[in-house]
Structure formats: structure tokens, C-alpha cells
Protein backbone atom coordinates (compact mmCIF):
# COMPACT_ATOMS: atom_id res chain seq x y z
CA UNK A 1 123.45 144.49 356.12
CA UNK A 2 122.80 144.83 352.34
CA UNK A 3 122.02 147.88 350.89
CA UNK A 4 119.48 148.04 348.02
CA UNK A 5 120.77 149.32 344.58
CA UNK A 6 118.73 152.05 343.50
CA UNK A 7 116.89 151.88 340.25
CA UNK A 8 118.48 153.03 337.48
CA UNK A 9 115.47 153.42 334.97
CA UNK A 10 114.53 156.48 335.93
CA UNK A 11 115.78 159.64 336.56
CA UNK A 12 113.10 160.30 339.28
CA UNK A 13 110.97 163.09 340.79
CA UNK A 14 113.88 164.70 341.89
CA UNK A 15 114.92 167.41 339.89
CA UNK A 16 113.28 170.12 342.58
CA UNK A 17 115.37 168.51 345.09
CA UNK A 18 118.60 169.71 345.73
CA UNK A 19 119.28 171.16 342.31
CA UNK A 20 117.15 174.56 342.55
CA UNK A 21 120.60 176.51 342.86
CA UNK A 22 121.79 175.32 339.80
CA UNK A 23 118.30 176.64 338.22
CA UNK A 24 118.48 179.70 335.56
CA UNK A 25 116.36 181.35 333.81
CA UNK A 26 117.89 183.76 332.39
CA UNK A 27 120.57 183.71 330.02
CA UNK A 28 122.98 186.16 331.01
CA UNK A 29 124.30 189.04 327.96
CA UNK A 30 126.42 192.08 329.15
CA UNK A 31 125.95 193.61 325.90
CA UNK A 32 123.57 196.06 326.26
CA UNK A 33 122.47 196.56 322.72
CA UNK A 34 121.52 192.75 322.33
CA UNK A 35 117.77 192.46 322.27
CA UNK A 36 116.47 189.92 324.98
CA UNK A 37 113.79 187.71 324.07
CA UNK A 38 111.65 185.50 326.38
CA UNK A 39 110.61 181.63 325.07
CA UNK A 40 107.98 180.16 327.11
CA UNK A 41 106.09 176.66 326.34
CA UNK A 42 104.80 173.61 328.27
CA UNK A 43 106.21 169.97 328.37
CA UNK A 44 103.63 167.63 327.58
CA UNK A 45 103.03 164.01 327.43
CA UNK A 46 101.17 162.19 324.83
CA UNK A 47 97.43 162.45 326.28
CA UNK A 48 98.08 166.67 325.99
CA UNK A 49 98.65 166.41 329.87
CA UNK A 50 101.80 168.80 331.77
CA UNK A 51 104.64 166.70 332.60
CA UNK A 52 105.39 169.01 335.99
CA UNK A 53 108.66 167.45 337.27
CA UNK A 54 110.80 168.35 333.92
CA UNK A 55 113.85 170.00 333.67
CA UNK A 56 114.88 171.61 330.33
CA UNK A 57 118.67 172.60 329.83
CA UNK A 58 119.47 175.31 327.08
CA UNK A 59 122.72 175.40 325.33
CA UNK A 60 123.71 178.16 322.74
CA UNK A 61 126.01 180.22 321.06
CA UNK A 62 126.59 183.90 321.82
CA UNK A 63 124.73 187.10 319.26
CA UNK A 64 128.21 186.68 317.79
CA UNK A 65 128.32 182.63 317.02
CA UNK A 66 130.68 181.32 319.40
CA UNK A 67 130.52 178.87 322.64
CA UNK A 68 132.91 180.26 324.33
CA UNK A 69 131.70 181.25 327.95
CA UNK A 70 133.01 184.35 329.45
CA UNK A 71 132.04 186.74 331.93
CA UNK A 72 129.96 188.82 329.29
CA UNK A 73 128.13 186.05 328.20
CA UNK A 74 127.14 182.46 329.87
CA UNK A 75 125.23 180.03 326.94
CA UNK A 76 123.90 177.73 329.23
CA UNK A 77 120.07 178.15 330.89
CA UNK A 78 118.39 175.19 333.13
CA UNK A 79 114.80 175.78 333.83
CA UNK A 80 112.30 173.45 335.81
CA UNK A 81 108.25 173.31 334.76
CA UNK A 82 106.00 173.80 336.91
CA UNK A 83 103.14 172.47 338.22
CA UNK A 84 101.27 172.94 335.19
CA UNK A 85 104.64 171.82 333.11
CA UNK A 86 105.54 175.50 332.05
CA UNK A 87 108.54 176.76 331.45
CA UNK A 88 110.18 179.74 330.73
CA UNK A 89 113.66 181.42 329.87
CA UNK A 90 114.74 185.00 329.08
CA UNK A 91 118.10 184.83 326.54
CA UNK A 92 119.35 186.27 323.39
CA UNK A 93 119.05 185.57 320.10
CA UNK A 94 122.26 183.23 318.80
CA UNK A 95 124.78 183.82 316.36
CA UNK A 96 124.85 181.23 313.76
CA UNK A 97 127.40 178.45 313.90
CA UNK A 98 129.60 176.69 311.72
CA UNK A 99 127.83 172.96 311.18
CA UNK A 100 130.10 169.75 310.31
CA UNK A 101 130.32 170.53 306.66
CA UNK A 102 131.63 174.09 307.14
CA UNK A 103 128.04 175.71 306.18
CA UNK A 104 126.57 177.74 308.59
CA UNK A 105 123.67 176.39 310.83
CA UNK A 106 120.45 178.83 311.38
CA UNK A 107 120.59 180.15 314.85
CA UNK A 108 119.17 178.19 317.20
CA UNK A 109 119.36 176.42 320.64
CA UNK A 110 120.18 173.37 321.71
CA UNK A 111 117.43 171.90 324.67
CA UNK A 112 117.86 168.67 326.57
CA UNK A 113 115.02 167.31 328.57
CA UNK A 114 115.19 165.20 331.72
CA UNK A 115 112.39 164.21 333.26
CA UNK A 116 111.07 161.01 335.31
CA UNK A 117 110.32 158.19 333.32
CA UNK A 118 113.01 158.48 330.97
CA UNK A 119 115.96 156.23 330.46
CA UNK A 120 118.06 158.39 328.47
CA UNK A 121 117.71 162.24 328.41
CA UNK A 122 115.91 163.94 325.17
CA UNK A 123 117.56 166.09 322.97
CA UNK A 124 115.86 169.04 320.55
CA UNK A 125 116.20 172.47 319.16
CA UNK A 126 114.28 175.52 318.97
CA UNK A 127 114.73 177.81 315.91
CA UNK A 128 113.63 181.15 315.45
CA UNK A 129 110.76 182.22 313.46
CA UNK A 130 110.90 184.02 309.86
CA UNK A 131 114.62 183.20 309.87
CA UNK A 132 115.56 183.15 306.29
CA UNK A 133 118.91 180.96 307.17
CA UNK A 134 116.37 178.14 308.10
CA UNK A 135 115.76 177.13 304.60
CA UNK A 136 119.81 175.94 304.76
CA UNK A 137 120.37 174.54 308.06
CA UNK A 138 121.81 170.98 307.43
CA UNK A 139 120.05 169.42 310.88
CA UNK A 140 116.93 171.08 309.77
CA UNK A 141 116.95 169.81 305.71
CA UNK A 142 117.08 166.24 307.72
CA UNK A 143 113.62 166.69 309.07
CA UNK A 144 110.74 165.95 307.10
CA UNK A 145 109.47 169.22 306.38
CA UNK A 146 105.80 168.51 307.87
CA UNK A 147 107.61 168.05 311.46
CA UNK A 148 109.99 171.01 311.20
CA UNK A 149 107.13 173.19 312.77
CA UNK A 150 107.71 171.08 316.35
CA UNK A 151 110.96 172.80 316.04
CA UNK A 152 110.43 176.59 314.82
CA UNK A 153 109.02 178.69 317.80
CA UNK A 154 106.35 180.94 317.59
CA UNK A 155 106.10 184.55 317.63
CA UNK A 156 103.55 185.29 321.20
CA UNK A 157 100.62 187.50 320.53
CA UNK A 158 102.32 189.63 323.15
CA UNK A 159 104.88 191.27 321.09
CA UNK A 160 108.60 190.96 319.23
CA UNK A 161 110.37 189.81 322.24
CA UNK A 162 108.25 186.62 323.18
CA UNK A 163 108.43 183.07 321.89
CA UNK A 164 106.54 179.93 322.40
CA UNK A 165 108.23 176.72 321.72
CA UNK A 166 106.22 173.42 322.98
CA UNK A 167 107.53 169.81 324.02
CA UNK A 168 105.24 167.44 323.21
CA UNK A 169 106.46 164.01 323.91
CA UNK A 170 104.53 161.16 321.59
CA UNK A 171 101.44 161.68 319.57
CA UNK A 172 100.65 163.98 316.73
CA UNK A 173 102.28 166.83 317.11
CA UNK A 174 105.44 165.16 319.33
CA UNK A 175 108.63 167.35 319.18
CA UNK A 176 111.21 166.30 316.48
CA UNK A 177 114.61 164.70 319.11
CA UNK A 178 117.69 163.95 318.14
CA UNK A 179 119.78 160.37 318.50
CA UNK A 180 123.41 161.11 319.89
């Protein structure tokens, strides 16, 4: 009895299927003193509609700048949309990071998106708003400086704390990604 091969062009509508416990949204911080801030947004394709079966995985450095994981602080978040393709993750700010030329990089976050449909994962970053180290950030001068805003999150009406950073997938206003 053959067995069919299953496709391999797409990563399916699976990632609510077996994979919830590996789910977190929060970024855990024992530090006490290290404001947390919340970054919401939607993942959306090119017609403006919510992609719900996403999953969004958030990599970053600790308030101090390093990647090192340790029971005070875990730099790793993976988040689900919904059904209306929201998202949302409670962290800390990063420390900035030494980029490939020995600079410093702007603080930021590194996001990969999976989501049905896709051959080959996406890759982004979210910066932080009015963060003067922007202006230097080597990945960021490589941008053309009308897109960089797909990349820079937004303060929420709400207050200091909250963040909205959207994925927009073609059109327009499509999210900056990044060939690895």
C-alpha cells in the first residue's frame, strides 16, 4: 500500500494544532524594575483582510543586550492570531546589540512569521518608537527610509506601555522582510 507524500508547499492550517503548549505570550523578566510593555497588531494579507491561522515568533535580547537565556530572563515569545488575525505579546524593552561591524544596533526584536500559504517562513523587526539609536542602526540605514515606518511600532493611544506594530503582507503599506 503506498502512502501519499504530503505536500510540502505549505506549512498548513495547523499551527493551533498540537503546538498551543509551546504558545507564549509573555516574555518572561525577573527583574522587577524593568518596565513591561505590551505590542499588539494584526497580520494582514494584501486585500487589508486578517490572516487568522498565523503564528508570529519573537526573538530578543535581554534590557541588558545579551541572548543569553537564563532563568531570569527567556528572549523568545510565540504568539498565534486570532480569528480576526490579532496578536499580542507582553515583553521588555531590549538592550541594544552589537551588529556585524561592531556598531551597536537600535533595540529591537526579531519576528518570524509562519503562516499557511507560505513556502519559506518571513522574517522582520519591530523597533521602538522615538528611539534616538534608530537613526544608526546598520539593518535599518538599508531600508529605504519611506518603508522604515512598516518597521517602527507605534505608541497606543492607551498609554506608555502599549505598542502597535502591523504585518501587512503585499500591497502598499507591506511590512519591510528580510532575505536569510
Amino acid at each position: 500500500m503506498a502512502v501519499p507524500v504530503t505536500p510540502s508547499q505549505t506549512v498548513g492550517p495547523f499551527l493551533r494544532i498540537g503546538l498551543d503548549w509551546l504558545n507564549t505570550t509573555e516574555i518572561e523578566c525577573a527583574d522587577a524594575t524593568t518596565e513591561r510593555i505590551t505590542i499588539e497588531g494584526r497580520v494582514l494579507d494584501a486585500d487589508g483582510a486578517p490572516v487568522p491561522d498565523a503564528l508570529l515568533e519573537f526573538w530578543q535580547a535581554s534590557p541588558q543586550g545579551t541572548y543569553s537565556s537564563s532563568a531570569t530572563f527567556r528572549g523568545f515569545g510565540r504568539v498565534p492570531t486570532d480569528d480576526d488575525g490579532a496578536f499580542r505579546l507582553t515583553t521588555v524593552k531590549p538592550g541594544r546589540v552589537p551588529a556585524p561591524d561592531g556598531t551597536l544596533q537600535a533595540p529591537h526584536i526579531v519576528v518570524t512569521i509562519f503562516m499557511r500559504g507560505l513556502l519559506r517562513h518571513l522574517v522582520s523587526r519591530i523597533y521602538f518608537p522615538d528611539e534616538a539609536s534608530n537613526a544608526d542602526d546598520m539593518v535599518l540605514k538599508l531600508v529605504p527610509h519611506e518603508r522604515r515606518r512598516t518597521l517602527i511600532a507605534r505608541r497606543a493611544e492607551t498609554g506608555e506601555a502599549r505598542l502597535t506594530w502591523n504585518v501587512v503582507l503585499q500591497g502598499a503599506d507591506e511590512t519591510v522582510f528580510f532575505d536569510l
